[in-house]
N, C-alpha and C. Protein backbone atom coordinates (compact mmCIF):
# COMPACT_ATOMS: atom_id res chain seq x y z
N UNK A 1 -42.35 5.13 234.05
CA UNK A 1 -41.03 5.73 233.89
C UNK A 1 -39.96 4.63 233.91
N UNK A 2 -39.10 4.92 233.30
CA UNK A 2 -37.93 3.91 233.16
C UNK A 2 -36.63 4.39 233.50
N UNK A 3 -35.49 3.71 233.86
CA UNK A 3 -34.65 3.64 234.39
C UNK A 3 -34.04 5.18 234.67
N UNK A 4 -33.64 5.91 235.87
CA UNK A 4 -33.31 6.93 236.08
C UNK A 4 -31.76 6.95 235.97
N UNK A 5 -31.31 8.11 235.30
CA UNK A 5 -30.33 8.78 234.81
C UNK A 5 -29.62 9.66 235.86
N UNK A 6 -28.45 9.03 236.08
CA UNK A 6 -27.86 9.78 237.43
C UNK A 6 -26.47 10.89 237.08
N UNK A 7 -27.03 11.93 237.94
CA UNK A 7 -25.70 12.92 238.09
C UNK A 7 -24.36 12.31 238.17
N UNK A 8 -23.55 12.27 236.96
CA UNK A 8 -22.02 11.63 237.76
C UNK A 8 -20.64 12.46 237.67
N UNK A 9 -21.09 13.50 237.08
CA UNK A 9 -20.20 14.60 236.80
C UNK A 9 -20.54 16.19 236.39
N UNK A 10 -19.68 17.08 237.11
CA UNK A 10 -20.18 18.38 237.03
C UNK A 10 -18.84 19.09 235.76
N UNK A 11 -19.30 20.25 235.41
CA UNK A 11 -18.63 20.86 234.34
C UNK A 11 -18.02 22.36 234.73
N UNK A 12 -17.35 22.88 234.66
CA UNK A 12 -17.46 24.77 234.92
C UNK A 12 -16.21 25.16 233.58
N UNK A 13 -16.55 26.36 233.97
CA UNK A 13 -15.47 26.88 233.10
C UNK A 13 -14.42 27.56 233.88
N UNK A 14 -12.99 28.29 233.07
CA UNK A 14 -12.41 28.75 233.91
C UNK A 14 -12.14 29.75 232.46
N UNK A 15 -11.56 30.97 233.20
CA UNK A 15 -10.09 32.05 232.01
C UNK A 15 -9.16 31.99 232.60
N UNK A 16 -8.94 31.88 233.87
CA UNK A 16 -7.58 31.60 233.99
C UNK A 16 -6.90 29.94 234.98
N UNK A 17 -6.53 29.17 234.19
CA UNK A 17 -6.21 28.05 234.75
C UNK A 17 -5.65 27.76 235.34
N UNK A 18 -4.33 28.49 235.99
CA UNK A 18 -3.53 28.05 237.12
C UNK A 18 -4.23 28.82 238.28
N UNK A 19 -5.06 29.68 238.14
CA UNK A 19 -5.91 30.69 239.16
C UNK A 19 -6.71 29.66 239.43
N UNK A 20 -7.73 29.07 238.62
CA UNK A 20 -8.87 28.34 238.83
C UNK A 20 -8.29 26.81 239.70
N UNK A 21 -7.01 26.66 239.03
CA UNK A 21 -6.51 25.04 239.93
C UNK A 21 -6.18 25.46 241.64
N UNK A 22 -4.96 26.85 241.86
CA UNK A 22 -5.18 27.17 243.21
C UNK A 22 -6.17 27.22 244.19
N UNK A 23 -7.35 27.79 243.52
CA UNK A 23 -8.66 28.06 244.23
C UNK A 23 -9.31 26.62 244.72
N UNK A 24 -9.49 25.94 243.85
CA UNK A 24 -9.96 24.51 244.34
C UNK A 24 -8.98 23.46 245.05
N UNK A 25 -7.85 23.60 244.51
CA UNK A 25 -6.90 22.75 245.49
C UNK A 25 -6.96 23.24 246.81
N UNK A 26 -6.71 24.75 247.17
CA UNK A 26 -6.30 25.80 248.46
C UNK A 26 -7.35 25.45 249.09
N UNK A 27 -9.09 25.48 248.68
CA UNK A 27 -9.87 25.99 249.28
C UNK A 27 -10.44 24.81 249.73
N UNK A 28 -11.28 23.95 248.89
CA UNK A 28 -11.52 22.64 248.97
C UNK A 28 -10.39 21.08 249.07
N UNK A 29 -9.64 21.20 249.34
CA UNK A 29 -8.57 20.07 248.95
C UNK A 29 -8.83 19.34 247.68
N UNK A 30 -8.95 19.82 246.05
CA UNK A 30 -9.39 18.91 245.26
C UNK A 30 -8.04 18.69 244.82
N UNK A 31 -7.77 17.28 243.98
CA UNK A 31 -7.05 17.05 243.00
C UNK A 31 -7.08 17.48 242.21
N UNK A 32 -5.96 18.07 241.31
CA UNK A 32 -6.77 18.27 239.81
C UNK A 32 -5.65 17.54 238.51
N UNK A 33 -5.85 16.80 237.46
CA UNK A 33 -5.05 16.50 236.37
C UNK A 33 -5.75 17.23 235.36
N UNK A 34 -4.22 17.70 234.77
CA UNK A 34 -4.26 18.31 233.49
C UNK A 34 -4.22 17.90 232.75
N UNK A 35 -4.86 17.96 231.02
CA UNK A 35 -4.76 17.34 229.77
C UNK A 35 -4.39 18.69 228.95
N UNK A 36 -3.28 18.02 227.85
CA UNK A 36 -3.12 19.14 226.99
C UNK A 36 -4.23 19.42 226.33
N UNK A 37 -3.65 20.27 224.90
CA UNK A 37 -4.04 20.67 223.76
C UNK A 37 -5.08 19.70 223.22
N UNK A 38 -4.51 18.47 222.99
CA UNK A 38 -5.56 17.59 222.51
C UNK A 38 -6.53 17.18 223.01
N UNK A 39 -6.62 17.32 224.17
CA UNK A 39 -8.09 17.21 224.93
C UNK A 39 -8.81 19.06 225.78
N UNK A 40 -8.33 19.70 224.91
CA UNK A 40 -8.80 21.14 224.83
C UNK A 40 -8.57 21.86 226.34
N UNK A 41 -7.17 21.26 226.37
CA UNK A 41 -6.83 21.87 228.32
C UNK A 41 -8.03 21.55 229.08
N UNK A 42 -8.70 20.58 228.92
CA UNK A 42 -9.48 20.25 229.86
C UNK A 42 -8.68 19.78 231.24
N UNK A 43 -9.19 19.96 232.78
CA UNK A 43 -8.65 19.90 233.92
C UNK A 43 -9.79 19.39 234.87
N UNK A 44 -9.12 17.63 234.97
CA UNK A 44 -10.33 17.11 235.68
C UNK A 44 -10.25 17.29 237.08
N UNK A 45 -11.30 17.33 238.03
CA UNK A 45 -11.11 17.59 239.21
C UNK A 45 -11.17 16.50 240.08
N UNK A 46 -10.83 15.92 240.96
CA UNK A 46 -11.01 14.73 241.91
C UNK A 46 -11.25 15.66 243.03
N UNK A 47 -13.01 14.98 243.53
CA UNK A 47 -13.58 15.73 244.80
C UNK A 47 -13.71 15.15 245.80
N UNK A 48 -13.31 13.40 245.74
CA UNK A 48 -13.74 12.40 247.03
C UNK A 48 -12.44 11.44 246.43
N UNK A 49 -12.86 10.46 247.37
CA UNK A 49 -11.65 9.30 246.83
C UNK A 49 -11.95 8.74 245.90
N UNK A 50 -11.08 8.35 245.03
CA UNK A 50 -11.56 7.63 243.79
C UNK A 50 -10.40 6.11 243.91
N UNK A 51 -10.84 5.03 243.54
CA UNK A 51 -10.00 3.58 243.14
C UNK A 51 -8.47 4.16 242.09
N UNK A 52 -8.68 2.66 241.58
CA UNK A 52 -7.37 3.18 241.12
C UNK A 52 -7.68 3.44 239.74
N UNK A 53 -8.96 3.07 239.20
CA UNK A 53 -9.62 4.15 237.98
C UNK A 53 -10.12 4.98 238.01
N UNK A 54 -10.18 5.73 239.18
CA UNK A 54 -10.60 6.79 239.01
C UNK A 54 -12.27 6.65 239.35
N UNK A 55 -12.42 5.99 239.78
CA UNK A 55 -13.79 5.58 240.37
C UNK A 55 -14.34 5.98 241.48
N UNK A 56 -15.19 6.91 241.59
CA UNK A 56 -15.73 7.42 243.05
C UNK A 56 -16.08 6.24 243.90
N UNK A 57 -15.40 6.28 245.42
CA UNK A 57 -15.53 5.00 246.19
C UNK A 57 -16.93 5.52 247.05
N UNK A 58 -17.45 6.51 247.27
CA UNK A 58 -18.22 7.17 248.06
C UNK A 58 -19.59 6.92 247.22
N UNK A 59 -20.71 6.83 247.31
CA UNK A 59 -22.13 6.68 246.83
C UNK A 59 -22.70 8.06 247.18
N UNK A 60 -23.34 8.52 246.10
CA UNK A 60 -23.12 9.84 245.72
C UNK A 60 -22.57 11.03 245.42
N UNK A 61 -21.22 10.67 246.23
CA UNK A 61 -20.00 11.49 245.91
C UNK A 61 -20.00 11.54 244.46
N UNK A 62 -19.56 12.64 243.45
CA UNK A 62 -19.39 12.87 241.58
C UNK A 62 -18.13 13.63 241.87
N UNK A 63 -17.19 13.02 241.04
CA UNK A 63 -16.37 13.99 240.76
C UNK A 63 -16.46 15.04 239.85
N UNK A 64 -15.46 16.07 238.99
CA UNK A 64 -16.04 16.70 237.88
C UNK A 64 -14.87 17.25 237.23
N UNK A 65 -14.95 18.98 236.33
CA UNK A 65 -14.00 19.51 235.44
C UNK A 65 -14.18 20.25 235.20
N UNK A 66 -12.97 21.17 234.37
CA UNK A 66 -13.39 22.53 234.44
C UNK A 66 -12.52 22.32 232.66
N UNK A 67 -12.86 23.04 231.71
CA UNK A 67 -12.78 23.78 230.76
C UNK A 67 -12.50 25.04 230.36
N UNK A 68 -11.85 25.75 229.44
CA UNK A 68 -11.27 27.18 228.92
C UNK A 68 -12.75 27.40 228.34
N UNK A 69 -12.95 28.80 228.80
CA UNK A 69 -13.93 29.32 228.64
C UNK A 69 -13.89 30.17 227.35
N UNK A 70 -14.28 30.43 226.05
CA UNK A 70 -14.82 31.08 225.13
C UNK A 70 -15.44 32.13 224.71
N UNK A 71 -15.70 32.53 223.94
CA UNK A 71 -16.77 33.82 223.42
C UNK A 71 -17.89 33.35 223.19
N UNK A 72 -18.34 31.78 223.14
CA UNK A 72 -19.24 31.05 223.09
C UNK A 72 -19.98 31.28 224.79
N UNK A 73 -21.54 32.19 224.76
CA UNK A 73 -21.61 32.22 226.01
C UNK A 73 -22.25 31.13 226.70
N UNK A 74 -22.96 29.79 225.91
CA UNK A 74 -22.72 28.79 226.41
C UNK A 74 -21.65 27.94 226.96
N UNK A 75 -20.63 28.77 226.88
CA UNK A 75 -19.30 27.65 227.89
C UNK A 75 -19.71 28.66 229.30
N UNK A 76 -20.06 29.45 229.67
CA UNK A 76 -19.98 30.25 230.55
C UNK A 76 -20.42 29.58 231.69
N UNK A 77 -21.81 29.41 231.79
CA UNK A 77 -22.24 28.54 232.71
C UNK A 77 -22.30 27.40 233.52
N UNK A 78 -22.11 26.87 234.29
CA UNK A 78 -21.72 25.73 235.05
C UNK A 78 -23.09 24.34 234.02
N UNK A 79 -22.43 23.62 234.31
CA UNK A 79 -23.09 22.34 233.70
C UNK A 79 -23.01 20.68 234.26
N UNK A 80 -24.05 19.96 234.10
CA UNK A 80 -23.86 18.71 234.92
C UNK A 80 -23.59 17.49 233.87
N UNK A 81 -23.26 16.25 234.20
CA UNK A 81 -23.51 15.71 232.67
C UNK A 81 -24.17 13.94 233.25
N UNK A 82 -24.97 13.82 232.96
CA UNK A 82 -25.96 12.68 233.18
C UNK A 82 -25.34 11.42 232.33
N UNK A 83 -25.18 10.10 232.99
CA UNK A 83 -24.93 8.97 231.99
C UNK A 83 -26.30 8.52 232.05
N UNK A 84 -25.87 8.12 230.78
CA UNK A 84 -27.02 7.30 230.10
C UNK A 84 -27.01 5.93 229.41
N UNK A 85 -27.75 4.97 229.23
CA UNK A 85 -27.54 3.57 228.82
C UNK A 85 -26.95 3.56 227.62
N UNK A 86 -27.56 4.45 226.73
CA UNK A 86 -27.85 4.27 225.30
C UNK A 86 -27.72 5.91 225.03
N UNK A 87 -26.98 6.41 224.57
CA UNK A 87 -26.82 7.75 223.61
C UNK A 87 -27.61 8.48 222.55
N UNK A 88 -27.71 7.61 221.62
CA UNK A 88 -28.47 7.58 221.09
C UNK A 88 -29.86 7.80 221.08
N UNK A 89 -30.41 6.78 221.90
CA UNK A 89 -31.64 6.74 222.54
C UNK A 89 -32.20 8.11 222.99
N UNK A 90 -31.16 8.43 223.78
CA UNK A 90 -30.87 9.70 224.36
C UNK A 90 -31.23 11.13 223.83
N UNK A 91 -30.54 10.83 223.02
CA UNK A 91 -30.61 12.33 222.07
C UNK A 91 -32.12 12.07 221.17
N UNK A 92 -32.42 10.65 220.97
CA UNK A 92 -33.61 11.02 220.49
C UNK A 92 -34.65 11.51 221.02
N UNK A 93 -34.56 10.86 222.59
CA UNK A 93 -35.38 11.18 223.48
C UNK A 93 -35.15 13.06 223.53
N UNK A 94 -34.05 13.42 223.79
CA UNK A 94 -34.46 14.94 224.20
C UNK A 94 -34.90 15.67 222.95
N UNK A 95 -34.95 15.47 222.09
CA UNK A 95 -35.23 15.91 220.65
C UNK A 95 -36.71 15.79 220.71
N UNK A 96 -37.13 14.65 221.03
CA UNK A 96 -38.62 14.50 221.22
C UNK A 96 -39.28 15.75 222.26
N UNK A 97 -38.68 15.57 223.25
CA UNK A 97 -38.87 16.24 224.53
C UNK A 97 -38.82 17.63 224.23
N UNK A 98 -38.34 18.45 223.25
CA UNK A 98 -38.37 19.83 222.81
C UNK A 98 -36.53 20.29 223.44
N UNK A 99 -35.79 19.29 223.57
CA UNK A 99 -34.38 20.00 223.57
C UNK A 99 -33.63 20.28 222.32
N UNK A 100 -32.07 20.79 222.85
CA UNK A 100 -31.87 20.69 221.59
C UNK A 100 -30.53 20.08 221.31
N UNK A 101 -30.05 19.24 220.42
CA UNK A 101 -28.22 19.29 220.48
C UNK A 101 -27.85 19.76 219.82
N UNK A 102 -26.70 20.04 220.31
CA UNK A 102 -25.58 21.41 220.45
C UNK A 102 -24.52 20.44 219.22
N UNK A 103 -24.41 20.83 218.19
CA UNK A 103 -23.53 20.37 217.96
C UNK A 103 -22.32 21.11 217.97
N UNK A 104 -21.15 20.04 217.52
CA UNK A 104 -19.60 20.24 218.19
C UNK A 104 -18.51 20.87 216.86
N UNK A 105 -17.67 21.27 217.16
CA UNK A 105 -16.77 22.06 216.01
C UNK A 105 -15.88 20.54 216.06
N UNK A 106 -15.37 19.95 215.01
CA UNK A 106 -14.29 18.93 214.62
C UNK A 106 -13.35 19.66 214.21
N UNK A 107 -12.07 18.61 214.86
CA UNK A 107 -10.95 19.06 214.38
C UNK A 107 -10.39 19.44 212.55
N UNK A 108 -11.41 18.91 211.82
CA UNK A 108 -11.10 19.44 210.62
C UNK A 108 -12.02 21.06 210.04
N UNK A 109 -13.10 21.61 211.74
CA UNK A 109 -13.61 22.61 210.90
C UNK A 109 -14.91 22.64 210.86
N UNK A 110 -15.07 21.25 210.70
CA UNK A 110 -16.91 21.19 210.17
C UNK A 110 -17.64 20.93 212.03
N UNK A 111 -18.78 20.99 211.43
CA UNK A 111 -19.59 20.96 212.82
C UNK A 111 -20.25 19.18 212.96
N UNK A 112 -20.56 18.57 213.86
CA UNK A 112 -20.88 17.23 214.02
C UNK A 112 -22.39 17.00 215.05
N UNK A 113 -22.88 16.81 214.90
CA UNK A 113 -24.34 16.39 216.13
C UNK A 113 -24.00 14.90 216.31
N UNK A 114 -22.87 14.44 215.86
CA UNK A 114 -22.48 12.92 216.64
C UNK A 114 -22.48 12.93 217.69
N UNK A 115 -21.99 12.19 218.47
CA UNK A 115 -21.50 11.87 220.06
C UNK A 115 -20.15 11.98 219.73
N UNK A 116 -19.26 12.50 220.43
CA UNK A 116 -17.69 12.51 220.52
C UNK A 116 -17.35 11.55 221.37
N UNK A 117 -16.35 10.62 221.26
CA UNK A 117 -16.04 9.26 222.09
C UNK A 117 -14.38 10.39 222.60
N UNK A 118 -14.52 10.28 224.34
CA UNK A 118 -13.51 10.51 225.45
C UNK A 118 -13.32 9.32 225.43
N UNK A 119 -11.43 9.70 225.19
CA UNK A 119 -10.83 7.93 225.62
C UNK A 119 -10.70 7.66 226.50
N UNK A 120 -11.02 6.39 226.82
CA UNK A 120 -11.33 6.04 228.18
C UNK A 120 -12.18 6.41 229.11
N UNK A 121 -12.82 6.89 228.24
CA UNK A 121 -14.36 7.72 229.34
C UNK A 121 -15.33 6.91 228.81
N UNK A 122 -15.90 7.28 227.84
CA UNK A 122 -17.13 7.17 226.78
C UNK A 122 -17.33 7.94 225.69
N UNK A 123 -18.46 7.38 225.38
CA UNK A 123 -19.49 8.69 224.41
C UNK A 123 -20.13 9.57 224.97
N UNK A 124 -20.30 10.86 224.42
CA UNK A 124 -19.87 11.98 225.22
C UNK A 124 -20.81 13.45 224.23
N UNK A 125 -22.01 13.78 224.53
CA UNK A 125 -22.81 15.03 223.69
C UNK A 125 -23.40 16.24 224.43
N UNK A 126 -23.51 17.35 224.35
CA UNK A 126 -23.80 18.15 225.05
C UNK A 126 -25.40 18.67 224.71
N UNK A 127 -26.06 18.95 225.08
CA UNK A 127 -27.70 19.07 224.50
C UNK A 127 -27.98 20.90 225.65
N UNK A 128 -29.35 20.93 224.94
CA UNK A 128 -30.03 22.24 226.17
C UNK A 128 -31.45 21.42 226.25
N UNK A 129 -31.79 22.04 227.26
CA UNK A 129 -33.00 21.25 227.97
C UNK A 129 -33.84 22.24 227.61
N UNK A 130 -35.06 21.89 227.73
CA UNK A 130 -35.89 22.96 227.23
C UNK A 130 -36.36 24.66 228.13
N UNK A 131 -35.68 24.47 228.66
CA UNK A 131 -34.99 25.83 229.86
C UNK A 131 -33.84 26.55 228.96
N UNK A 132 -33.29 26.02 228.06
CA UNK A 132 -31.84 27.04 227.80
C UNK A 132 -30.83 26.52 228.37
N UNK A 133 -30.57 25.01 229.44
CA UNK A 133 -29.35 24.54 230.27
C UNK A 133 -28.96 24.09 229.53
N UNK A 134 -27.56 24.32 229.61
CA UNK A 134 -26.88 22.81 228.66
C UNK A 134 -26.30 22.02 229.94
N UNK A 135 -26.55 21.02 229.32
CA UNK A 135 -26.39 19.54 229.99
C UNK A 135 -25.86 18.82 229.18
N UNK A 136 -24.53 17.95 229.70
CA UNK A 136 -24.26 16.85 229.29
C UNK A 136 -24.27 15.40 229.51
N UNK A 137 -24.70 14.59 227.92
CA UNK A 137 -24.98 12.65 228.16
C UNK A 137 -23.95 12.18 228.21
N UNK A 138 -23.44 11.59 228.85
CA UNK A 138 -22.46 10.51 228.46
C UNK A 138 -23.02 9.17 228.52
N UNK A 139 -22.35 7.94 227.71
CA UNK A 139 -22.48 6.79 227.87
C UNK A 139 -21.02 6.03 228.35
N UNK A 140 -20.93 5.95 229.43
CA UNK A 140 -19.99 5.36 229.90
C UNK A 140 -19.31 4.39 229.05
N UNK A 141 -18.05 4.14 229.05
CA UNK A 141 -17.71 2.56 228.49
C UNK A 141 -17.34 1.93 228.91
């Protein structure tokens, strides 16, 4: 076996977003930053201390995010997202493995099985495991 692939971020969904930010700020003390429209109201969560990039200082501590939830009933479910060395690699590997990727709607319409590059994050694909989970790769940058 070769190099293990670690949990570094969790996913959920929400329908209502200023409901879903109270609940985790009130309940848990999380941070949360908002991104507009162009990053699909995504709302990242800070769950431990992070540097001044945003870097979990804690070893094992993951921070994570929450997303607008859809008619798509794959947004429904909670999700983790694994980095990985190589992306690519990646997706070939789960393809081999009997998963599947999910590909993504682009802003012009059409559908993509690329990797989507988060600025300042990484490369970034969502797959199902051969269970029906979706899980997401990232490749850090």
């Amino acid at each position: 076996m070769g190099k293990m692939s670690p949990v570094v971020h969790f996913e959920m969904g929400y329908k209502d977003k200023k409901r879903m930010i109270k609940f985790y700020e009130g309940v848990f003390g999380w941070k949360t930053q908002q991104f507009g429209e162009e990053m699909g109201n995504y709302v990242v969560a800070q769950t431990t201390d992070t540097d001044k990039n945003g870097m979990v200082q804690k070893k094992g501590n993951i921070n994570g995010g929450f997303y607008e939830k859809t008619k798509n009933p794959s947004s429904h479910p909670p999700s983790v997202v694994i980095a990985v060395d190589d992306i690519k690699a990646a997706i070939k590997e789960v393809k081999k493995a009997g998963g599947k990727i999910n590909g993504l709607p682009t802003h012009e319409g059409k559908h993509t099985l690329e990797p989507q590059m988060i600025p300042g994050v990484g490369l970034w694909m969502s797959i199902n495991d051969t269970e029906g989970n979706r899980v997401s790769l990232l490749q850090p940058k």
